[in-house]
C-alpha atoms as a PDB file:
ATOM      1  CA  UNK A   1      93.103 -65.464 -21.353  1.00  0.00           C
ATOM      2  CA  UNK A   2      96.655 -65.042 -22.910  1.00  0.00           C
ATOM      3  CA  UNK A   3      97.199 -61.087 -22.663  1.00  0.00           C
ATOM      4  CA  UNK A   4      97.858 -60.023 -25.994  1.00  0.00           C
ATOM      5  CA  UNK A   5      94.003 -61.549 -26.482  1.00  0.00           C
ATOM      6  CA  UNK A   6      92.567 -59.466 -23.782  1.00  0.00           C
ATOM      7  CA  UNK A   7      94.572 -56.482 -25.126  1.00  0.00           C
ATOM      8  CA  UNK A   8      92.337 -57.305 -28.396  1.00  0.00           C
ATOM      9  CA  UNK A   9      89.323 -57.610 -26.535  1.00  0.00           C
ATOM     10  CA  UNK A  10      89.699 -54.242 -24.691  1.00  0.00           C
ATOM     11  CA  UNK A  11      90.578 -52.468 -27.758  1.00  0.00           C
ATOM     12  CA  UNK A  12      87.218 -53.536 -29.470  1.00  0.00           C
ATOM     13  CA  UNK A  13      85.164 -52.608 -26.377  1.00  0.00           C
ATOM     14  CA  UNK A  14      86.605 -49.167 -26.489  1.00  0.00           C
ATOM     15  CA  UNK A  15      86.230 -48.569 -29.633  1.00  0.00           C
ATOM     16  CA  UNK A  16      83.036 -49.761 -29.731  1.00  0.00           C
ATOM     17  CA  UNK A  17      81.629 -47.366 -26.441  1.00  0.00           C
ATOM     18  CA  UNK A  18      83.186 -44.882 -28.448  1.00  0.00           C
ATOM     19  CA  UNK A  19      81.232 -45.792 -31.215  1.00  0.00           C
ATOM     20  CA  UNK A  20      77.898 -45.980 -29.096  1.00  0.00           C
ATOM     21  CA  UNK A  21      78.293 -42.373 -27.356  1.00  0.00           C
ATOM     22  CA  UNK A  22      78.509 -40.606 -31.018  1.00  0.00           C
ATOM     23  CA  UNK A  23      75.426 -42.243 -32.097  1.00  0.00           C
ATOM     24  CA  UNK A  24      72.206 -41.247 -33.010  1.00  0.00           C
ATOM     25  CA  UNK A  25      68.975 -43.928 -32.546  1.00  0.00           C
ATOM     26  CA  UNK A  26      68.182 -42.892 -36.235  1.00  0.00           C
ATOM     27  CA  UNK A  27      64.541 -44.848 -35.928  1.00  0.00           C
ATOM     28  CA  UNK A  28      63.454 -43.062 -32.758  1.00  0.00           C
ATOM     29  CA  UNK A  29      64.813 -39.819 -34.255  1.00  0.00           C
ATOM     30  CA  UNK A  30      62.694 -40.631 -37.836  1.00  0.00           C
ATOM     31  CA  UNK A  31      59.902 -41.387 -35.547  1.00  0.00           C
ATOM     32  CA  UNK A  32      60.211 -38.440 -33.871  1.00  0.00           C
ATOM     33  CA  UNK A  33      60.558 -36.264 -37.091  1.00  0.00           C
ATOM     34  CA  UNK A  34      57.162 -38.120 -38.846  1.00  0.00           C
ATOM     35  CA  UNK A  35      55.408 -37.585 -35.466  1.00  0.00           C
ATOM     36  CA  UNK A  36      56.072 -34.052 -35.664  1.00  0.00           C
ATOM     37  CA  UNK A  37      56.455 -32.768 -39.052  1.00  0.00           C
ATOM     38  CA  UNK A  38      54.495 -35.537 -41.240  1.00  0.00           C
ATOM     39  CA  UNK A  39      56.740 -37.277 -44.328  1.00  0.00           C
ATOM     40  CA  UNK A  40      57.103 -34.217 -46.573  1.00  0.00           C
ATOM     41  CA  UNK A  41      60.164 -33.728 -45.471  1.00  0.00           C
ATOM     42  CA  UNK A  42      61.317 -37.338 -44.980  1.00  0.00           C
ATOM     43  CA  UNK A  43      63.824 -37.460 -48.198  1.00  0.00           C
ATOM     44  CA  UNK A  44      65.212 -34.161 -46.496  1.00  0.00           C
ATOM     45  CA  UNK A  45      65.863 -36.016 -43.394  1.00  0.00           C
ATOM     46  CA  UNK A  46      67.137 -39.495 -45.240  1.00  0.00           C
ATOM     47  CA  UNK A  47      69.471 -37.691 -47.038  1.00  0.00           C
ATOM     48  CA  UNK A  48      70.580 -35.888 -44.096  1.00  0.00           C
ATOM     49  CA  UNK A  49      70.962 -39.385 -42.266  1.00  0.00           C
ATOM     50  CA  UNK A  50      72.829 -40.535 -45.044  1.00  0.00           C
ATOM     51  CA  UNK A  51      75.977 -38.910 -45.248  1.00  0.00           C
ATOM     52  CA  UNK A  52      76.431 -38.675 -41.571  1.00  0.00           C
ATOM     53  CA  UNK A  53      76.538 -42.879 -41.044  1.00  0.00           C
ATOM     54  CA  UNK A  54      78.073 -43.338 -44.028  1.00  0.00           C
ATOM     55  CA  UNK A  55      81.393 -40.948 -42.890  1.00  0.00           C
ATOM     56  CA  UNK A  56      82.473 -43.254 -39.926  1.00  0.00           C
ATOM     57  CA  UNK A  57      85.922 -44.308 -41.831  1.00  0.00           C
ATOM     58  CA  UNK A  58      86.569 -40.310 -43.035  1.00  0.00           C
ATOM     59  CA  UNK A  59      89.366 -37.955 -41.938  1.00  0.00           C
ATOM     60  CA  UNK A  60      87.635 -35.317 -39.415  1.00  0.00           C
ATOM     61  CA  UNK A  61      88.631 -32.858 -41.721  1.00  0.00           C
ATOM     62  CA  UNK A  62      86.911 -34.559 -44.524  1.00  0.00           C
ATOM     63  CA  UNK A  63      83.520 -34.827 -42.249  1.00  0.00           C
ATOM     64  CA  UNK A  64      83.658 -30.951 -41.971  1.00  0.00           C
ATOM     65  CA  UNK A  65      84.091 -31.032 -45.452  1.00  0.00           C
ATOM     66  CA  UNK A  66      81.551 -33.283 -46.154  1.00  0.00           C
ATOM     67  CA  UNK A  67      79.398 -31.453 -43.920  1.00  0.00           C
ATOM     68  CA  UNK A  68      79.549 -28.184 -45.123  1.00  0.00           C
ATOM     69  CA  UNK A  69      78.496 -29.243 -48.616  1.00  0.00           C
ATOM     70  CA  UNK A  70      75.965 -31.568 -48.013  1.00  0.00           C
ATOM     71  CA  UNK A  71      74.024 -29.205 -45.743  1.00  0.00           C
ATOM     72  CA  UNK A  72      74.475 -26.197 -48.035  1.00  0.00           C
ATOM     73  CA  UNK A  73      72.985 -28.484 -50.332  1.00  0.00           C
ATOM     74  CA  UNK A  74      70.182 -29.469 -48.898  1.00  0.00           C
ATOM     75  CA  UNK A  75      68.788 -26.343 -46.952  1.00  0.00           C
ATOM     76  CA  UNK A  76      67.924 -23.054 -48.236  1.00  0.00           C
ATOM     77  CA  UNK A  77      68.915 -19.611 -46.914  1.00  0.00           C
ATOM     78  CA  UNK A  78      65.609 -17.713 -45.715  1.00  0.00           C
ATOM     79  CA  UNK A  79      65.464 -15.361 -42.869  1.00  0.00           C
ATOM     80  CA  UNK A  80      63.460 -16.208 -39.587  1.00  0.00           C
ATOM     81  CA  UNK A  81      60.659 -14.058 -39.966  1.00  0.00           C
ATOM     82  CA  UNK A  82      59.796 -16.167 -43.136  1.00  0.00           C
ATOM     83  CA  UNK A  83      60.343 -19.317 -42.091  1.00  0.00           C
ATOM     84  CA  UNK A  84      59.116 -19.103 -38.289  1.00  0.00           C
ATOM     85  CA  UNK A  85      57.196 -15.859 -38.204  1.00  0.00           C
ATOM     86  CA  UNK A  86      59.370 -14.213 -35.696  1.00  0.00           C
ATOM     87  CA  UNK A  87      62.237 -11.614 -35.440  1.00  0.00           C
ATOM     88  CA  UNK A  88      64.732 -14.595 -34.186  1.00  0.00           C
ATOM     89  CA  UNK A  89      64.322 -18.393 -34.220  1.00  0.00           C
ATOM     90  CA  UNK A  90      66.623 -21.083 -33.361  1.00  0.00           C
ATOM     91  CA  UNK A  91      65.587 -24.006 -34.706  1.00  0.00           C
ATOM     92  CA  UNK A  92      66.784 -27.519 -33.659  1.00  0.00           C
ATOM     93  CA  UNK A  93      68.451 -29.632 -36.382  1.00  0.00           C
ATOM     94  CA  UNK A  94      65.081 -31.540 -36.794  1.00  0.00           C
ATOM     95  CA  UNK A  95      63.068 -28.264 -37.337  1.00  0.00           C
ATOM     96  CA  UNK A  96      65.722 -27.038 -39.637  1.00  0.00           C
ATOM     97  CA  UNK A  97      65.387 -30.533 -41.935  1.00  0.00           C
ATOM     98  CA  UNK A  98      61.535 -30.421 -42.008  1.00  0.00           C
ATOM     99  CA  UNK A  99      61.262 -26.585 -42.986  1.00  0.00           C
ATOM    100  CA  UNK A 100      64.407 -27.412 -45.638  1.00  0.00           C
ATOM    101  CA  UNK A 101      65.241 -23.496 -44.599  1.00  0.00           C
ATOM    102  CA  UNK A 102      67.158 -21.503 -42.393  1.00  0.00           C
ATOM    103  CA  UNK A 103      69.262 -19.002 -41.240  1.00  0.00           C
ATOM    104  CA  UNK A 104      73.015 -18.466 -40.758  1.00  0.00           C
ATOM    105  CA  UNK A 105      72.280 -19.613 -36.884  1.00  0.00           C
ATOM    106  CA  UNK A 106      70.146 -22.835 -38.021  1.00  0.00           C
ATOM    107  CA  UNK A 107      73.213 -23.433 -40.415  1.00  0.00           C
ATOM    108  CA  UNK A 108      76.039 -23.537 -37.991  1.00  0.00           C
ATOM    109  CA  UNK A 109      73.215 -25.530 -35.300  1.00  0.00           C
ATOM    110  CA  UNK A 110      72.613 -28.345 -37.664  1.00  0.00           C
ATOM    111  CA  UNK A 111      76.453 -28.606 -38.795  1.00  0.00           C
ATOM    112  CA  UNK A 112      77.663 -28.588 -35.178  1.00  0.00           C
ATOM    113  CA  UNK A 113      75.085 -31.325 -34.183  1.00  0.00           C
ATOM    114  CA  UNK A 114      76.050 -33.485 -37.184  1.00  0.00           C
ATOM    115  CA  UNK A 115      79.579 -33.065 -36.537  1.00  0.00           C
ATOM    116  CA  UNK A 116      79.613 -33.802 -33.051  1.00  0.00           C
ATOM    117  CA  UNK A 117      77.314 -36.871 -34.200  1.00  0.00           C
ATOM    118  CA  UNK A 118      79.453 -38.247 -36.349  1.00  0.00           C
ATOM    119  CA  UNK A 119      82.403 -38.518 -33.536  1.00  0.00           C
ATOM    120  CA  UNK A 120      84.154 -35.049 -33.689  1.00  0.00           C
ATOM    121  CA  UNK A 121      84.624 -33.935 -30.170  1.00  0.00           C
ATOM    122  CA  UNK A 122      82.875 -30.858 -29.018  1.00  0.00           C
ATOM    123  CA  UNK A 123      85.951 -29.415 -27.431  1.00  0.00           C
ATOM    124  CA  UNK A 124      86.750 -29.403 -31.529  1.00  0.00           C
ATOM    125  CA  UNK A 125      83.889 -27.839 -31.958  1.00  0.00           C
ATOM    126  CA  UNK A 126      82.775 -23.554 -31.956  1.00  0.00           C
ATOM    127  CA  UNK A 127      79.804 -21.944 -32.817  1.00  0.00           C
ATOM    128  CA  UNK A 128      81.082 -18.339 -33.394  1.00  0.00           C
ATOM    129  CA  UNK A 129      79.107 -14.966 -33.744  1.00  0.00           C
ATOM    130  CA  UNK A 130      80.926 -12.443 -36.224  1.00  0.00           C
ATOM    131  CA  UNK A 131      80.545  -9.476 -37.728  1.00  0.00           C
ATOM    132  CA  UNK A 132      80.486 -10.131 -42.048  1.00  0.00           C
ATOM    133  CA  UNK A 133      81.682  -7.341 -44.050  1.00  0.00           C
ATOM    134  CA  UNK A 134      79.560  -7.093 -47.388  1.00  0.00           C
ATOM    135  CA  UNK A 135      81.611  -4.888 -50.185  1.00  0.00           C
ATOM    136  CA  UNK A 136      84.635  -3.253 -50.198  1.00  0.00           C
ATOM    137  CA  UNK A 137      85.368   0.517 -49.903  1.00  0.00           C
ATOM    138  CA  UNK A 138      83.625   3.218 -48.765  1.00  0.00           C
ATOM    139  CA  UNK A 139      80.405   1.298 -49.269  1.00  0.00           C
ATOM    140  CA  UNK A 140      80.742  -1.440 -47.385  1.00  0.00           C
ATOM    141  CA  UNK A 141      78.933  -2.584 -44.193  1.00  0.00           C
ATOM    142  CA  UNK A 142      78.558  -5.240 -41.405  1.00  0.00           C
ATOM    143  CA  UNK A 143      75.998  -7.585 -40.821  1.00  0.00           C
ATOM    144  CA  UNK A 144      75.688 -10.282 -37.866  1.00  0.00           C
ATOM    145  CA  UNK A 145      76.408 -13.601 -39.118  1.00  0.00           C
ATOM    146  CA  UNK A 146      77.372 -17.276 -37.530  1.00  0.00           C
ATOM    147  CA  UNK A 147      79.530 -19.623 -38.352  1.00  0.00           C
ATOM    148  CA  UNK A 148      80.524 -23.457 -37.171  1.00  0.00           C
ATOM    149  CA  UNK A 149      84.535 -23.376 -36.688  1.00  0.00           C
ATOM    150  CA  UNK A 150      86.797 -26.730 -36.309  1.00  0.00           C
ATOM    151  CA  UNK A 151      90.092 -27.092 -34.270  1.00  0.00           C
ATOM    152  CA  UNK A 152      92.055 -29.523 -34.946  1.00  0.00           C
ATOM    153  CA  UNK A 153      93.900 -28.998 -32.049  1.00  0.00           C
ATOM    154  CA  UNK A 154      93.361 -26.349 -28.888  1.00  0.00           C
ATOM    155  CA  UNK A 155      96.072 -23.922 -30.934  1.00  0.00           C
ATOM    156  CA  UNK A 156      95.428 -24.592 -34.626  1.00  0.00           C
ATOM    157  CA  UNK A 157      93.948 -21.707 -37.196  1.00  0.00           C
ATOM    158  CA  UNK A 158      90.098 -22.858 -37.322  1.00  0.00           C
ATOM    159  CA  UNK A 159      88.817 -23.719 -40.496  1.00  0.00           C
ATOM    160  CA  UNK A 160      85.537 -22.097 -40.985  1.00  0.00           C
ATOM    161  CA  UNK A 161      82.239 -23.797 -42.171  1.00  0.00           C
ATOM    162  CA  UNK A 162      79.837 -21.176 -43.366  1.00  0.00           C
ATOM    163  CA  UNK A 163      76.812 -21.121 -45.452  1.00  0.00           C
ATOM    164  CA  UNK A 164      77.755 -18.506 -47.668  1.00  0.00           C
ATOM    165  CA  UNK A 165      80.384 -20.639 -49.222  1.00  0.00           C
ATOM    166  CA  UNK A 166      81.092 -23.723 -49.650  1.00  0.00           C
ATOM    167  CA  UNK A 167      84.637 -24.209 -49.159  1.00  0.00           C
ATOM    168  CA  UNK A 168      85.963 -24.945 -45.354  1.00  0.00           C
ATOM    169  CA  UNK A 169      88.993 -22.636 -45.485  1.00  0.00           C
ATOM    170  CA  UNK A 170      91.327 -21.368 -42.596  1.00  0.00           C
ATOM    171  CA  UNK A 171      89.957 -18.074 -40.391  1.00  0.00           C
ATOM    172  CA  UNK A 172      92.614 -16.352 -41.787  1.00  0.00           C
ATOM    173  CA  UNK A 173      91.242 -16.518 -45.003  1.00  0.00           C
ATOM    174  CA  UNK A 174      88.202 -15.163 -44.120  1.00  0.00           C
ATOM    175  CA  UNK A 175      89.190 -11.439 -43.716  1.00  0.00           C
ATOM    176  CA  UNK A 176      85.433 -10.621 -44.258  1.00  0.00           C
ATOM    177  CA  UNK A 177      84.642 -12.108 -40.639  1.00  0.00           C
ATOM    178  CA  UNK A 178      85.371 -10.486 -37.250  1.00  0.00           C
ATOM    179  CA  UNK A 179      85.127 -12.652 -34.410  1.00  0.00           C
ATOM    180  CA  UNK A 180      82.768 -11.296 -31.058  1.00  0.00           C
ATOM    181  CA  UNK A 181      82.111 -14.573 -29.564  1.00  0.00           C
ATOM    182  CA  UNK A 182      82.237 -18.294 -29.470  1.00  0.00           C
ATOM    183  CA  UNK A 183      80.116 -21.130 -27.850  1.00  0.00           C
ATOM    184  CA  UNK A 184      79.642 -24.870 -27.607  1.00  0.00           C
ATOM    185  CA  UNK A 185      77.833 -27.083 -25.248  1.00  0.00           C
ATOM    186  CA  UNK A 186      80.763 -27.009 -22.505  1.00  0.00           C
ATOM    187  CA  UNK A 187      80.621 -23.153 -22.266  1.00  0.00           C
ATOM    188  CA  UNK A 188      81.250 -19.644 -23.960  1.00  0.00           C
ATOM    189  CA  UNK A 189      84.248 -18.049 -25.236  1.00  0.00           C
ATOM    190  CA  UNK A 190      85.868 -14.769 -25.916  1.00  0.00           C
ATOM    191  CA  UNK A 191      86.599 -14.420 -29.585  1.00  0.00           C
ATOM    192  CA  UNK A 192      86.902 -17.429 -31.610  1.00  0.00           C
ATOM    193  CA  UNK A 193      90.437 -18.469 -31.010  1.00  0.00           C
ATOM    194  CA  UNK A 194      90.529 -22.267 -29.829  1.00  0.00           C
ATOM    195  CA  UNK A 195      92.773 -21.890 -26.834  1.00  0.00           C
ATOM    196  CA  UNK A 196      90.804 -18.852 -25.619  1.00  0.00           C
ATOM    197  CA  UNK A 197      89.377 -18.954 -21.921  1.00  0.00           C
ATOM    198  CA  UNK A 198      86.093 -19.876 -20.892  1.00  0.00           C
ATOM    199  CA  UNK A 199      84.133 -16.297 -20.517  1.00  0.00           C
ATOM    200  CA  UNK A 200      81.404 -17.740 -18.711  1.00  0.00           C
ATOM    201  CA  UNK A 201      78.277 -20.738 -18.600  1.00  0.00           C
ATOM    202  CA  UNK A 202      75.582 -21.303 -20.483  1.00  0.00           C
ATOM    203  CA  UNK A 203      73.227 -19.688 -18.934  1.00  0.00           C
ATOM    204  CA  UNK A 204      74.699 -16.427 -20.051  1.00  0.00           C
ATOM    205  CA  UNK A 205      72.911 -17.603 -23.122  1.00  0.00           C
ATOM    206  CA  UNK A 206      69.694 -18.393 -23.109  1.00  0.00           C
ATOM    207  CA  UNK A 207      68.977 -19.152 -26.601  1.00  0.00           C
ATOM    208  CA  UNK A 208      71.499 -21.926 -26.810  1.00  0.00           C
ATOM    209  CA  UNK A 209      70.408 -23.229 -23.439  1.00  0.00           C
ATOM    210  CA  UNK A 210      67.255 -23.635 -24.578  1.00  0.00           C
ATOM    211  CA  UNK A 211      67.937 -25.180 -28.142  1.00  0.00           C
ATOM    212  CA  UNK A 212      70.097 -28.217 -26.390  1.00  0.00           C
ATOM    213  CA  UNK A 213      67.253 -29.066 -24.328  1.00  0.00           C
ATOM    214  CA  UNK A 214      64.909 -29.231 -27.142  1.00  0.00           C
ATOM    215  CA  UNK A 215      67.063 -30.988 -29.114  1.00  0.00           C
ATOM    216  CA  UNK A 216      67.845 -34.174 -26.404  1.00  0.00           C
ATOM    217  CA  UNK A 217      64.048 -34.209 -26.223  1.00  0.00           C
ATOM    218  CA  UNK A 218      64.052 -35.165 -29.826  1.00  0.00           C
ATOM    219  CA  UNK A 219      66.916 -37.436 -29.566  1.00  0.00           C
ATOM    220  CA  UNK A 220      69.926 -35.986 -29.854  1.00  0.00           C
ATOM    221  CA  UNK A 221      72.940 -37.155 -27.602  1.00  0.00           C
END
Protein backbone atom coordinates (compact mmCIF):
# COMPACT_ATOMS: atom_id res chain seq x y z
CA UNK A 1 0.00 0.00 0.00
CA UNK A 2 1.58 3.28 -1.41
CA UNK A 3 2.30 5.35 1.94
CA UNK A 4 0.57 8.43 1.52
CA UNK A 5 -2.65 5.79 1.39
CA UNK A 6 -1.80 4.19 4.62
CA UNK A 7 -1.12 7.68 6.07
CA UNK A 8 -5.01 8.14 5.05
CA UNK A 9 -5.98 5.03 6.47
CA UNK A 10 -4.32 5.67 9.89
CA UNK A 11 -5.68 9.05 10.11
CA UNK A 12 -9.35 7.71 9.79
CA UNK A 13 -8.74 4.95 12.36
CA UNK A 14 -7.62 7.52 14.82
CA UNK A 15 -9.99 9.66 14.42
CA UNK A 16 -12.46 7.30 14.48
CA UNK A 17 -11.17 5.49 18.17
CA UNK A 18 -11.29 8.91 19.12
CA UNK A 19 -14.63 9.15 18.09
CA UNK A 20 -15.66 5.75 19.81
CA UNK A 21 -14.05 6.58 23.41
CA UNK A 22 -16.30 9.97 23.65
CA UNK A 23 -19.36 8.10 22.95
CA UNK A 24 -22.31 7.32 24.65
CA UNK A 25 -24.48 3.85 23.61
CA UNK A 26 -27.52 6.32 23.56
CA UNK A 27 -30.06 3.06 23.24
CA UNK A 28 -28.65 1.22 26.24
CA UNK A 29 -28.54 4.56 28.10
CA UNK A 30 -32.55 5.29 26.94
CA UNK A 31 -33.08 1.81 28.03
CA UNK A 32 -31.61 2.32 31.06
CA UNK A 33 -33.44 5.69 31.76
CA UNK A 34 -37.20 3.98 30.75
CA UNK A 35 -36.19 1.00 32.97
CA UNK A 36 -35.69 3.23 35.75
CA UNK A 37 -37.65 6.30 35.61
CA UNK A 38 -40.68 5.26 33.15
CA UNK A 39 -41.19 7.74 29.81
CA UNK A 40 -42.32 10.91 31.60
CA UNK A 41 -39.30 12.19 31.32
CA UNK A 42 -38.26 10.79 27.92
CA UNK A 43 -38.60 14.29 25.85
CA UNK A 44 -36.30 15.57 28.81
CA UNK A 45 -33.79 13.01 27.99
CA UNK A 46 -34.24 13.27 23.89
CA UNK A 47 -33.67 16.68 24.04
CA UNK A 48 -30.79 16.26 26.21
CA UNK A 49 -29.41 13.58 23.63
CA UNK A 50 -29.96 15.93 21.03
CA UNK A 51 -27.72 18.67 21.27
CA UNK A 52 -24.89 16.63 22.55
CA UNK A 53 -24.62 14.31 19.01
CA UNK A 54 -25.53 16.93 17.07
CA UNK A 55 -22.22 19.26 18.36
CA UNK A 56 -19.51 16.82 16.96
CA UNK A 57 -18.30 19.55 14.18
CA UNK A 58 -18.48 22.66 17.04
CA UNK A 59 -15.59 24.69 18.48
CA UNK A 60 -15.06 23.32 22.24
CA UNK A 61 -15.79 26.60 23.27
CA UNK A 62 -19.02 26.62 21.45
CA UNK A 63 -19.98 23.04 23.18
CA UNK A 64 -19.54 24.81 26.61
CA UNK A 65 -21.58 27.31 25.22
CA UNK A 66 -24.01 25.21 23.92
CA UNK A 67 -24.01 23.39 27.02
CA UNK A 68 -24.59 25.85 29.42
CA UNK A 69 -27.77 27.02 27.70
CA UNK A 70 -29.31 24.04 26.77
CA UNK A 71 -29.11 22.57 30.28
CA UNK A 72 -30.21 25.80 31.98
CA UNK A 73 -32.95 25.33 29.74
CA UNK A 74 -34.08 22.30 30.35
CA UNK A 75 -33.67 21.73 34.22
CA UNK A 76 -35.04 23.67 36.97
CA UNK A 77 -33.29 25.04 40.07
CA UNK A 78 -34.83 23.26 43.30
CA UNK A 79 -32.93 22.45 46.36
CA UNK A 80 -32.21 18.73 47.42
CA UNK A 81 -34.45 18.40 50.17
CA UNK A 82 -37.31 18.96 47.57
CA UNK A 83 -36.32 17.06 44.97
CA UNK A 84 -34.64 13.96 46.86
CA UNK A 85 -35.87 14.37 50.41
CA UNK A 86 -32.51 14.78 51.91
CA UNK A 87 -30.13 17.52 53.26
CA UNK A 88 -27.56 16.70 50.19
CA UNK A 89 -28.03 14.64 47.00
CA UNK A 90 -25.87 14.10 44.13
CA UNK A 91 -27.65 12.97 41.49
CA UNK A 92 -26.20 11.27 38.35
CA UNK A 93 -26.90 13.00 35.00
CA UNK A 94 -29.73 10.40 34.39
CA UNK A 95 -31.45 11.18 37.78
CA UNK A 96 -31.01 14.82 37.14
CA UNK A 97 -32.94 14.44 33.44
CA UNK A 98 -35.82 12.31 34.88
CA UNK A 99 -36.53 14.66 38.00
CA UNK A 100 -36.05 17.81 35.28
CA UNK A 101 -34.58 19.51 38.75
CA UNK A 102 -31.60 20.14 40.55
CA UNK A 103 -29.17 21.81 42.38
CA UNK A 104 -26.06 23.92 41.68
CA UNK A 105 -24.03 20.40 42.23
CA UNK A 106 -26.49 18.35 39.79
CA UNK A 107 -25.88 21.40 37.39
CA UNK A 108 -22.17 21.39 37.11
CA UNK A 109 -22.50 17.03 37.26
CA UNK A 110 -24.65 16.87 34.23
CA UNK A 111 -22.60 19.70 32.26
CA UNK A 112 -19.27 18.04 33.06
CA UNK A 113 -20.60 14.57 31.91
CA UNK A 114 -22.00 16.05 28.68
CA UNK A 115 -18.95 17.86 28.02
CA UNK A 116 -16.60 15.24 28.53
CA UNK A 117 -19.19 13.18 26.27
CA UNK A 118 -19.12 15.16 23.60
CA UNK A 119 -15.06 14.88 23.26
CA UNK A 120 -13.74 17.68 25.62
CA UNK A 121 -10.97 16.18 27.60
CA UNK A 122 -11.36 15.90 31.29
CA UNK A 123 -7.96 17.34 32.00
CA UNK A 124 -10.15 20.49 30.35
CA UNK A 125 -12.48 19.88 32.59
CA UNK A 126 -13.13 21.31 36.73
CA UNK A 127 -15.84 20.94 38.90
CA UNK A 128 -15.14 23.81 41.40
CA UNK A 129 -16.70 24.53 44.93
CA UNK A 130 -16.94 28.43 45.66
CA UNK A 131 -18.12 30.64 47.89
CA UNK A 132 -21.11 33.13 45.89
CA UNK A 133 -21.48 36.48 47.24
CA UNK A 134 -25.29 37.57 47.09
CA UNK A 135 -25.58 41.66 47.36
CA UNK A 136 -23.30 44.21 47.71
CA UNK A 137 -22.42 46.27 50.85
CA UNK A 138 -22.82 45.82 54.20
CA UNK A 139 -25.61 43.36 53.50
CA UNK A 140 -24.19 40.99 51.61
CA UNK A 141 -23.41 37.30 52.32
CA UNK A 142 -21.91 33.96 51.06
CA UNK A 143 -23.49 30.96 50.11
CA UNK A 144 -21.82 27.53 48.85
CA UNK A 145 -22.27 27.16 45.28
CA UNK A 146 -20.63 24.90 42.26
CA UNK A 147 -19.69 25.54 39.17
CA UNK A 148 -18.31 23.48 35.87
CA UNK A 149 -15.03 25.52 34.68
CA UNK A 150 -13.24 24.96 31.08
CA UNK A 151 -9.45 25.34 30.28
CA UNK A 152 -8.56 25.74 27.23
CA UNK A 153 -5.22 25.16 28.01
CA UNK A 154 -3.38 24.06 31.57
CA UNK A 155 -2.67 28.15 32.05
CA UNK A 156 -5.67 29.87 30.46
CA UNK A 157 -8.38 32.10 32.64
CA UNK A 158 -11.34 29.41 32.95
CA UNK A 159 -14.47 30.33 31.59
CA UNK A 160 -17.15 29.54 34.01
CA UNK A 161 -20.44 27.59 33.29
CA UNK A 162 -22.91 28.26 36.03
CA UNK A 163 -26.55 27.91 36.45
CA UNK A 164 -27.25 31.18 37.66
CA UNK A 165 -26.45 32.68 34.35
CA UNK A 166 -26.34 31.88 31.26
CA UNK A 167 -23.42 33.37 29.75
CA UNK A 168 -19.90 31.28 29.91
CA UNK A 169 -17.67 34.23 30.81
CA UNK A 170 -13.95 34.30 32.06
CA UNK A 171 -13.34 33.66 36.16
CA UNK A 172 -12.26 36.94 36.26
CA UNK A 173 -15.45 38.18 35.52
CA UNK A 174 -17.03 36.50 38.08
CA UNK A 175 -15.89 38.61 41.12
CA UNK A 176 -18.99 37.20 42.98
CA UNK A 177 -17.18 33.64 43.17
CA UNK A 178 -14.29 32.62 45.46
CA UNK A 179 -12.63 29.57 44.60
CA UNK A 180 -12.05 26.66 47.74
CA UNK A 181 -11.65 23.71 45.61
CA UNK A 182 -11.64 21.92 42.34
CA UNK A 183 -12.21 18.26 41.16
CA UNK A 184 -12.55 16.01 38.14
CA UNK A 185 -12.37 12.34 37.63
CA UNK A 186 -8.35 12.27 37.58
CA UNK A 187 -8.15 13.90 41.08
CA UNK A 188 -8.69 17.08 43.35
CA UNK A 189 -7.29 20.42 43.26
CA UNK A 190 -6.43 23.39 45.33
CA UNK A 191 -8.36 26.39 44.15
CA UNK A 192 -9.62 26.44 40.74
CA UNK A 193 -6.66 27.58 38.78
CA UNK A 194 -5.94 25.02 35.82
CA UNK A 195 -2.25 24.53 36.36
CA UNK A 196 -2.75 24.07 40.11
CA UNK A 197 -1.31 20.77 41.77
CA UNK A 198 -3.06 17.75 42.46
CA UNK A 199 -4.11 18.11 46.41
CA UNK A 200 -4.96 14.64 46.72
CA UNK A 201 -7.30 11.31 45.24
CA UNK A 202 -10.58 10.72 45.07
CA UNK A 203 -11.20 9.12 47.83
CA UNK A 204 -10.74 12.29 49.79
CA UNK A 205 -14.18 12.70 48.37
CA UNK A 206 -16.57 10.45 48.82
CA UNK A 207 -19.49 11.96 47.24
CA UNK A 208 -17.88 12.21 43.85
CA UNK A 209 -16.46 8.73 44.23
CA UNK A 210 -19.56 7.46 44.61
CA UNK A 211 -21.53 9.45 41.83
CA UNK A 212 -18.88 8.07 38.99
CA UNK A 213 -19.61 4.66 39.95
CA UNK A 214 -23.24 5.08 39.69
CA UNK A 215 -23.06 6.77 36.74
CA UNK A 216 -20.78 3.89 34.58
CA UNK A 217 -23.45 1.56 35.95
CA UNK A 218 -25.92 3.47 33.91
CA UNK A 219 -23.72 3.85 31.00
CA UNK A 220 -21.65 6.48 31.11
CA UNK A 221 -17.95 6.18 29.77
Amino acid sequence: MPQKKLNKVILVFLITLMSSAFAIDFPKLQEQFTKKFGTQSLQTFTLWQNFITSSGELKPEDKTKRSNEVINRIITWQDDQKVWNQPDYWATPLETLSKKMGDCEDFAIIKYFSLKNEGVPISQLRLVYVKAKNGNGAGSSEQAHMVLAYYATPDSEPLILDNMINDIRPASRRPDLTPVFSFNSEGIYNGAAGKDQQAGGLERLSKWQDLLQRAQVEGFI
